[in-house]
PDB file of N, CA and C in Angstrom:
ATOM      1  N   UNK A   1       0.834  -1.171   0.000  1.00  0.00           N
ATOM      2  CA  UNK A   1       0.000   0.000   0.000  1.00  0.00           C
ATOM      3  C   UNK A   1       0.884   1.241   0.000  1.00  0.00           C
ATOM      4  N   UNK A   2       0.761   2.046  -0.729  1.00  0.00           N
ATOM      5  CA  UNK A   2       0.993   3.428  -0.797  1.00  0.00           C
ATOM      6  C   UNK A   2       0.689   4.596  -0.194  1.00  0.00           C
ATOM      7  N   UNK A   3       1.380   5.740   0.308  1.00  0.00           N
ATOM      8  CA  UNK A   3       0.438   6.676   0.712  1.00  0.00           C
ATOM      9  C   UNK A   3       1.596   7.752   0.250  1.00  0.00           C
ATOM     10  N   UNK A   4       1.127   8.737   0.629  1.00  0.00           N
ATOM     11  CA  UNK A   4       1.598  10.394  -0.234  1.00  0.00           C
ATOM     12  C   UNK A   4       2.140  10.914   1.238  1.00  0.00           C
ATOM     13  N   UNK A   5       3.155  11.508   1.074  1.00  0.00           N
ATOM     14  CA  UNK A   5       4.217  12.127   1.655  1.00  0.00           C
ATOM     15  C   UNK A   5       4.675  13.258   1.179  1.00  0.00           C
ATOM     16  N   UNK A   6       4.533  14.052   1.367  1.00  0.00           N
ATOM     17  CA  UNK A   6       4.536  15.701   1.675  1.00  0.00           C
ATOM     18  C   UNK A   6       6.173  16.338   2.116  1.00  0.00           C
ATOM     19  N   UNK A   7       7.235  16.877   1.298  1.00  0.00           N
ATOM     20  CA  UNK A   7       8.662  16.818   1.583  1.00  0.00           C
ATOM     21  C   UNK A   7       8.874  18.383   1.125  1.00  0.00           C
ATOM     22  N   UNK A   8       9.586  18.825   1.616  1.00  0.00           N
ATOM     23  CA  UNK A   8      10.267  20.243   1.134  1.00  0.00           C
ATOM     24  C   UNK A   8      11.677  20.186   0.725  1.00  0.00           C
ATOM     25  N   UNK A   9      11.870  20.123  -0.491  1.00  0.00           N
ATOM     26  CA  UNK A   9      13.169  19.836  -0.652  1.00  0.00           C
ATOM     27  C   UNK A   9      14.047  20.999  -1.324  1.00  0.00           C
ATOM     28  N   UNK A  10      15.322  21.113  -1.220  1.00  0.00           N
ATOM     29  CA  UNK A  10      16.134  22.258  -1.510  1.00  0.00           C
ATOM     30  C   UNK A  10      16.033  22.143  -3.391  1.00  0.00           C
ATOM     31  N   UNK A  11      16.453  23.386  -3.754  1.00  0.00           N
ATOM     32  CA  UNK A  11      15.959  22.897  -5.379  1.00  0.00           C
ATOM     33  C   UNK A  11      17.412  22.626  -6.204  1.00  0.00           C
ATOM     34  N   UNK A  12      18.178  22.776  -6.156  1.00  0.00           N
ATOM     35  CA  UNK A  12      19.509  22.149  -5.924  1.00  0.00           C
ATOM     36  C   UNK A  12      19.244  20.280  -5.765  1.00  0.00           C
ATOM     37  N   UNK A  13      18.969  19.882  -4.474  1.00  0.00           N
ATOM     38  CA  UNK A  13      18.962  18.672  -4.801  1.00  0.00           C
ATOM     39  C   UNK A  13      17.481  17.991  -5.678  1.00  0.00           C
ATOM     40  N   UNK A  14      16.367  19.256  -6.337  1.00  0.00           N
ATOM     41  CA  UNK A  14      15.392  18.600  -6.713  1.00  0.00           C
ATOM     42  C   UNK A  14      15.714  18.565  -8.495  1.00  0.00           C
ATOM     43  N   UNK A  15      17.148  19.564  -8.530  1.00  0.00           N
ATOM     44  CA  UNK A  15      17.190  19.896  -9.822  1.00  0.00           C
ATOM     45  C   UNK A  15      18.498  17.939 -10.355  1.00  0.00           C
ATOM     46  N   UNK A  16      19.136  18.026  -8.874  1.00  0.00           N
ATOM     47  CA  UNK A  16      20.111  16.634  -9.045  1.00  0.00           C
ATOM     48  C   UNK A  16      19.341  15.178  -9.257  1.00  0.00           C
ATOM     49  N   UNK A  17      18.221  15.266  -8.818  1.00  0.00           N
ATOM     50  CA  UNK A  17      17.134  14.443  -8.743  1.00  0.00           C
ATOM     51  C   UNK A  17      16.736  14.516 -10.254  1.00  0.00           C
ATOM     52  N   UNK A  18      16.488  15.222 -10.838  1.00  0.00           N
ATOM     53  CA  UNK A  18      16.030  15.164 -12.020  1.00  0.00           C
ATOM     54  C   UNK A  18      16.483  14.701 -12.921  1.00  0.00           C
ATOM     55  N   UNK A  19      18.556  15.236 -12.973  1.00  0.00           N
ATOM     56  CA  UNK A  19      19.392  15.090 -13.828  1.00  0.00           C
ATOM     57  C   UNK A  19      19.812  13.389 -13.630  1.00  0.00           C
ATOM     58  N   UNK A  20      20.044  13.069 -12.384  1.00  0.00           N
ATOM     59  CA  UNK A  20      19.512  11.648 -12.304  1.00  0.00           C
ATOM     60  C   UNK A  20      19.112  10.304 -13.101  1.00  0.00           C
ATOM     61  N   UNK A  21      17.884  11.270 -12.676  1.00  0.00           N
ATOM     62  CA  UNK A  21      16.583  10.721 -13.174  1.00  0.00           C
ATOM     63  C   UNK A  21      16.426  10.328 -14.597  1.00  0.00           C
ATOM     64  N   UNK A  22      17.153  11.921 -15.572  1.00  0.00           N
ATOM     65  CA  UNK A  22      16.985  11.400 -16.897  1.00  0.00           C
ATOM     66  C   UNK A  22      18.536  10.780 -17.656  1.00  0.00           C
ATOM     67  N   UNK A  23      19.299  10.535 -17.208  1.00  0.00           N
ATOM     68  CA  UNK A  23      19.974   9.780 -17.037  1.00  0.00           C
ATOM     69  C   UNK A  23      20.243   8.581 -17.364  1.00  0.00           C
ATOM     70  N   UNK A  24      19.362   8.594 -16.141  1.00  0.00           N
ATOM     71  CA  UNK A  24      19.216   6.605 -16.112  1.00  0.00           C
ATOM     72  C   UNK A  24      17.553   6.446 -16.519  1.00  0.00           C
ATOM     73  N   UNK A  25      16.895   7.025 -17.032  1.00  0.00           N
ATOM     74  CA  UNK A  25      15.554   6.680 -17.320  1.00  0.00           C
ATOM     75  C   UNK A  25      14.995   6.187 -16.608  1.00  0.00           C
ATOM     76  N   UNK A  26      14.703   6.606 -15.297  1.00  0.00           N
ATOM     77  CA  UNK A  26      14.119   6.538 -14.161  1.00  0.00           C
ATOM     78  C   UNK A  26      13.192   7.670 -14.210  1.00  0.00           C
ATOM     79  N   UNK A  27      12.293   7.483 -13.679  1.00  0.00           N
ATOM     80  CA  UNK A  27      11.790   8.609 -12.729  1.00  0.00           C
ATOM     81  C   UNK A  27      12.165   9.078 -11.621  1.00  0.00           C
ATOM     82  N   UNK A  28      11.640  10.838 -11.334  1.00  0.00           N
ATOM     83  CA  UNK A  28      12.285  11.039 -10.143  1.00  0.00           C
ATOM     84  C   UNK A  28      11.834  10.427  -8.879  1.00  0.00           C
ATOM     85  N   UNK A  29      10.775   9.820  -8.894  1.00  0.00           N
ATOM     86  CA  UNK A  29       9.726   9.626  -7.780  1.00  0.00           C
ATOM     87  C   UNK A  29      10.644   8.520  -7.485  1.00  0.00           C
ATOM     88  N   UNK A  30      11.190   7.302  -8.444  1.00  0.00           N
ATOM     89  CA  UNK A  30      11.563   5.740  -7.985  1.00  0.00           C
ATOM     90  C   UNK A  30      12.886   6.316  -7.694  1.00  0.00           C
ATOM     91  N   UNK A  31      13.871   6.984  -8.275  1.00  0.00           N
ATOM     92  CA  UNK A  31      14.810   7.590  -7.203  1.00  0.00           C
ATOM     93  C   UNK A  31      14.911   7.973  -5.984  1.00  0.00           C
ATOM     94  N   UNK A  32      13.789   8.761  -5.465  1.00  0.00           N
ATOM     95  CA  UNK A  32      13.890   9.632  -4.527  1.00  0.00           C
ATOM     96  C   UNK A  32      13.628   8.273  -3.686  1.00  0.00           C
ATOM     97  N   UNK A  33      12.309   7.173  -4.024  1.00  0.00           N
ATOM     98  CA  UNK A  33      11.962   6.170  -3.009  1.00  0.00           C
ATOM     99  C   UNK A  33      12.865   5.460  -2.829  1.00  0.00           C
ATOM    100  N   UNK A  34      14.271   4.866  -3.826  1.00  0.00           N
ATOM    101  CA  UNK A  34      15.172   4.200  -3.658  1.00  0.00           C
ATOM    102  C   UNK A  34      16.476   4.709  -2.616  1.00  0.00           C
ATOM    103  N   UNK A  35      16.402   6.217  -2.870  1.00  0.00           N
ATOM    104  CA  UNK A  35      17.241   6.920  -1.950  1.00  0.00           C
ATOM    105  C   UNK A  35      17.059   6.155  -0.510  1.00  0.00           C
ATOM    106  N   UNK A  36      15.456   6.972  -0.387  1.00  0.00           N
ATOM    107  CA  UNK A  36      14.994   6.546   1.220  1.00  0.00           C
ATOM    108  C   UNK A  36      15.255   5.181   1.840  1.00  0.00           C
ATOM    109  N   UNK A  37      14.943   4.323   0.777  1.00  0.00           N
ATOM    110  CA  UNK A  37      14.765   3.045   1.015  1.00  0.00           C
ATOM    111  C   UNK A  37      16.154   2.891   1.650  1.00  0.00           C
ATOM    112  N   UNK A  38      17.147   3.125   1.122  1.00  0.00           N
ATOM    113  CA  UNK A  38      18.640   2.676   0.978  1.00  0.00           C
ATOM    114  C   UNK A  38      18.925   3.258   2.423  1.00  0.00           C
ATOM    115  N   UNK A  39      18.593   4.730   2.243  1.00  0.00           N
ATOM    116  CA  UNK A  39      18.848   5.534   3.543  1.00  0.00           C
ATOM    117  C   UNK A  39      18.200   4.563   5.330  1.00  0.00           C
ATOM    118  N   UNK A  40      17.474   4.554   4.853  1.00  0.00           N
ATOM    119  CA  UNK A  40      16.623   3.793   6.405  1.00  0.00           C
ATOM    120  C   UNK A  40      17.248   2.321   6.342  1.00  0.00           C
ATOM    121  N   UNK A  41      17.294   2.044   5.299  1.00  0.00           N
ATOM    122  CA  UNK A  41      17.839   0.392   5.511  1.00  0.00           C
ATOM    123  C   UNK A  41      19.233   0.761   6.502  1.00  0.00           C
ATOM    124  N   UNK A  42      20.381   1.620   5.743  1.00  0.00           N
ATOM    125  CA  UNK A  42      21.654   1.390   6.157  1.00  0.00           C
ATOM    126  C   UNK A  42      21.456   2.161   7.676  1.00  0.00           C
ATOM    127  N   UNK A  43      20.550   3.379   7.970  1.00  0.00           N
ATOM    128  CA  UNK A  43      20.392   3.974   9.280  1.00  0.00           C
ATOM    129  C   UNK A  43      19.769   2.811  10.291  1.00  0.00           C
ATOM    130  N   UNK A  44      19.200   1.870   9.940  1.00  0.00           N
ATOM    131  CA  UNK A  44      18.377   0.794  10.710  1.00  0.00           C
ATOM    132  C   UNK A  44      19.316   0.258  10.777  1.00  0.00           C
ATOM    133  N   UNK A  45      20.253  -0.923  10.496  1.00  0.00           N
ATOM    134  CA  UNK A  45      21.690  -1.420  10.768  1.00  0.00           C
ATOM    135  C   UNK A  45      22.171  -0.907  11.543  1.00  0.00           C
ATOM    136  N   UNK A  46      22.969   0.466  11.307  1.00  0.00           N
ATOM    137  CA  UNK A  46      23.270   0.869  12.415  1.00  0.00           C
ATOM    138  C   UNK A  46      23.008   1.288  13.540  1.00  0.00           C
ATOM    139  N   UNK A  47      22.067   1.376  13.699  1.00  0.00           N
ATOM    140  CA  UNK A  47      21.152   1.919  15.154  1.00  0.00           C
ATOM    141  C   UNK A  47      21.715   0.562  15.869  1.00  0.00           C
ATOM    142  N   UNK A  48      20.811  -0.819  14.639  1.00  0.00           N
ATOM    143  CA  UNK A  48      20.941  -1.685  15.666  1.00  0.00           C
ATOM    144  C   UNK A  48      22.187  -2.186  16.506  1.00  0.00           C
ATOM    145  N   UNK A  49      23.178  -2.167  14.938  1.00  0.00           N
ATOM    146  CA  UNK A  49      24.408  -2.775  15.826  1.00  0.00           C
ATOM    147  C   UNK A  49      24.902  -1.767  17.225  1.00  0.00           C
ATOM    148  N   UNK A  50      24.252  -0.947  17.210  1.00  0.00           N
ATOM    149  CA  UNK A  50      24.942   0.472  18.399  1.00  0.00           C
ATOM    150  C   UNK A  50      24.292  -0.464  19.288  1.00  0.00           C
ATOM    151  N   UNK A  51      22.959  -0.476  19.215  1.00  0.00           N
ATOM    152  CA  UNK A  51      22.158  -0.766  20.515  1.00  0.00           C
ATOM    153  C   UNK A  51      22.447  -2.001  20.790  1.00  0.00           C
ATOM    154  N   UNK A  52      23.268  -3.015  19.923  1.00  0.00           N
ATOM    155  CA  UNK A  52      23.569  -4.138  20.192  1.00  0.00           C
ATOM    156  C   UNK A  52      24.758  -4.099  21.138  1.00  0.00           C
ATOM    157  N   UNK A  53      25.932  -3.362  20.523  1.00  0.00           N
ATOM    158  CA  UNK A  53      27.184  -3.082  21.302  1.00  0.00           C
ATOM    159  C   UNK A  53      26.654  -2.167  23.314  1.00  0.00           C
ATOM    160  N   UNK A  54      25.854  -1.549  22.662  1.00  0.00           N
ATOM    161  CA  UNK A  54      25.592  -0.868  24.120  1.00  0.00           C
ATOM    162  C   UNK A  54      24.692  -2.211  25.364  1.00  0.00           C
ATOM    163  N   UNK A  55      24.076  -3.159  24.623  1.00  0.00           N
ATOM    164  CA  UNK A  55      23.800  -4.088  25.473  1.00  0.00           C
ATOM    165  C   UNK A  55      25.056  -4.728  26.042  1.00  0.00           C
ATOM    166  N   UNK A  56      26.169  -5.412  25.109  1.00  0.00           N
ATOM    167  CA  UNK A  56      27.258  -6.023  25.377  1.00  0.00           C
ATOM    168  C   UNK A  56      27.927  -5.080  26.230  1.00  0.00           C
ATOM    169  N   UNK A  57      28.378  -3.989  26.307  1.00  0.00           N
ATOM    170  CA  UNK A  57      28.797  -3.042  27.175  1.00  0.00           C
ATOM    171  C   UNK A  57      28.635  -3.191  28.523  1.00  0.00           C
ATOM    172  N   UNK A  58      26.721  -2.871  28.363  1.00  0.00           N
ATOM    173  CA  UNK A  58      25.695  -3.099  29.469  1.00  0.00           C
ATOM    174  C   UNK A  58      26.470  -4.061  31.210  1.00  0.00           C
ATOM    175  N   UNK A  59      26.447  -5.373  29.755  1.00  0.00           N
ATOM    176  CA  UNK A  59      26.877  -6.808  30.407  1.00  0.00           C
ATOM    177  C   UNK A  59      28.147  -7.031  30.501  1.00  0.00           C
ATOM    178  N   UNK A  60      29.312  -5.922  30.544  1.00  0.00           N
ATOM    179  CA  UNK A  60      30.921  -6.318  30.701  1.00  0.00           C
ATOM    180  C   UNK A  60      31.005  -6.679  29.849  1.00  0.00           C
ATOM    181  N   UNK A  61      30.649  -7.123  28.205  1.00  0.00           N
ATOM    182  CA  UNK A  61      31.244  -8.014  27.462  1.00  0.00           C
ATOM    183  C   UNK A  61      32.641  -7.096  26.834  1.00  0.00           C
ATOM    184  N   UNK A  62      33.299  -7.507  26.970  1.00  0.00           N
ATOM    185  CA  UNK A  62      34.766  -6.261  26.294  1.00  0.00           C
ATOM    186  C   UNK A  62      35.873  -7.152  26.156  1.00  0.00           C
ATOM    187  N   UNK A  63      36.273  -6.399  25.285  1.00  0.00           N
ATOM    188  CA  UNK A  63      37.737  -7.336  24.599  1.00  0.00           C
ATOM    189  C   UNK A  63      38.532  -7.513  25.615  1.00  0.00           C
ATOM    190  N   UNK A  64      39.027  -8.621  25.953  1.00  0.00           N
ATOM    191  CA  UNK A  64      40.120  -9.111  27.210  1.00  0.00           C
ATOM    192  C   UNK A  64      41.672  -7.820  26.756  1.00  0.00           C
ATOM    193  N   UNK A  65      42.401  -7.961  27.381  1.00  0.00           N
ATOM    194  CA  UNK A  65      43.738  -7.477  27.118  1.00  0.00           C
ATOM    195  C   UNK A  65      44.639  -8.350  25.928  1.00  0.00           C
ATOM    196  N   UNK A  66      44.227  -9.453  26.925  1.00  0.00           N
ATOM    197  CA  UNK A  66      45.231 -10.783  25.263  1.00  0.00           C
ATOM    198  C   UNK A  66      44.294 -10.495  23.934  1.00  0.00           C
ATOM    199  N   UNK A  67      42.917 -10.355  23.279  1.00  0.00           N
ATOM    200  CA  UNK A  67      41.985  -9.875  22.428  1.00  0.00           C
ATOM    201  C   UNK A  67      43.005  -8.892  21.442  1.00  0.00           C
ATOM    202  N   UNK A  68      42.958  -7.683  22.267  1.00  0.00           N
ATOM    203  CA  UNK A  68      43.741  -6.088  22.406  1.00  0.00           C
ATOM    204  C   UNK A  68      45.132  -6.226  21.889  1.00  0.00           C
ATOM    205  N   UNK A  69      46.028  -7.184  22.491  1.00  0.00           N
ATOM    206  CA  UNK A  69      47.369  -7.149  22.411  1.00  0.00           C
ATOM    207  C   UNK A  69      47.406  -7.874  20.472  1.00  0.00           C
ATOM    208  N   UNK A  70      46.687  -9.214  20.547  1.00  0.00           N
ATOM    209  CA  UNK A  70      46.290  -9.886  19.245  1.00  0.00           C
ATOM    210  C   UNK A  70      46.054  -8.817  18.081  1.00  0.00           C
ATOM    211  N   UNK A  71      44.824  -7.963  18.495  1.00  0.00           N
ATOM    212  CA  UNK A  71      45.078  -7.341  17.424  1.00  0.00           C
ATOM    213  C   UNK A  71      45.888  -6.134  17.142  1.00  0.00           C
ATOM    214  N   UNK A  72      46.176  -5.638  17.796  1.00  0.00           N
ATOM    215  CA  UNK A  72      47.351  -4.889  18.082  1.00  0.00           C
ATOM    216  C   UNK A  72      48.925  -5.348  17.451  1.00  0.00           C
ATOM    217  N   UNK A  73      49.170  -6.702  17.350  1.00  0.00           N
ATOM    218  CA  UNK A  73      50.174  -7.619  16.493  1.00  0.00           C
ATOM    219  C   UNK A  73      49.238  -7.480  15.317  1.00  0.00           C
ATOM    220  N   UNK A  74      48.390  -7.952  15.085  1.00  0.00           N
ATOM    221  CA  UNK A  74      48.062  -7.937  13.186  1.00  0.00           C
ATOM    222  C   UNK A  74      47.882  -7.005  12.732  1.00  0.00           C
ATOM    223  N   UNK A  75      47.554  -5.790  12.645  1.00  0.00           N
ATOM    224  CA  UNK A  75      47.576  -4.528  12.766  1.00  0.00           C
ATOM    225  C   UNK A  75      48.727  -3.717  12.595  1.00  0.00           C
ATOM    226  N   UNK A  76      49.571  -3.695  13.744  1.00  0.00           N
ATOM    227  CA  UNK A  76      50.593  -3.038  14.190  1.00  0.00           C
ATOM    228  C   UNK A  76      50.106  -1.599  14.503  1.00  0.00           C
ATOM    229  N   UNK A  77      49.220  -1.300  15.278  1.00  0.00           N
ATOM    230  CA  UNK A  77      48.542  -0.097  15.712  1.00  0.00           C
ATOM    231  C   UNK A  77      49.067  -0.327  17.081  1.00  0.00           C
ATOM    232  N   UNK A  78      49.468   1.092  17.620  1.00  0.00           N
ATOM    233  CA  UNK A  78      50.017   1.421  18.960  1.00  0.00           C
ATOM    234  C   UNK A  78      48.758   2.253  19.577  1.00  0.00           C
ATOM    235  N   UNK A  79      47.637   1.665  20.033  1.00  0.00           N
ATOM    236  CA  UNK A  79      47.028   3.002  20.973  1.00  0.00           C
ATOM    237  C   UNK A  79      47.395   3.870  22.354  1.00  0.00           C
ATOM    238  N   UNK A  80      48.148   3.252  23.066  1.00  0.00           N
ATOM    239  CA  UNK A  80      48.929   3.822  23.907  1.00  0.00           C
ATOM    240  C   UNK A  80      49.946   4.753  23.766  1.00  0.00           C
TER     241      UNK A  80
END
């Protein structure tokens, strides 16, 4: 199901939208929805993995020192 959504957009990006658009022989409308789509997909991922890491946090889960030192050898990154 569909519904209509109401956006104010700068005309700069409505004029990039267009050029786009004719382009690739798209419309601007399946652009703009593919944008979003893409946008919320990759913003939803990351939320989650945050809120995932902030549970593990929550619960002590954290890289041991031997973890740290390991990758610290494959790497060769000094954070100290």
């Amino acid at each position: 199901m569909n519904t209509t959504l109401s956006l104010r957009i700068p005309k700069k990006t409505v004029e990039q939208l267009g050029q786009l658009a004719k382009a690739t022989g798209k419309s601007r409308n399946f652009i703009a929805i593919q944008a979003m789509q893409d946008f919320i997909e990759r913003e939803a991922w990351q939320v989650a993995e945050i809120m995932e890491a902030i549970k593990e946090a929550d619960a002590g889960d954290f890289a041991s020192d031997e973890e740290i030192a390991a990758l610290d050898s494959k790497w060769g990154y000094r954070a100290d």
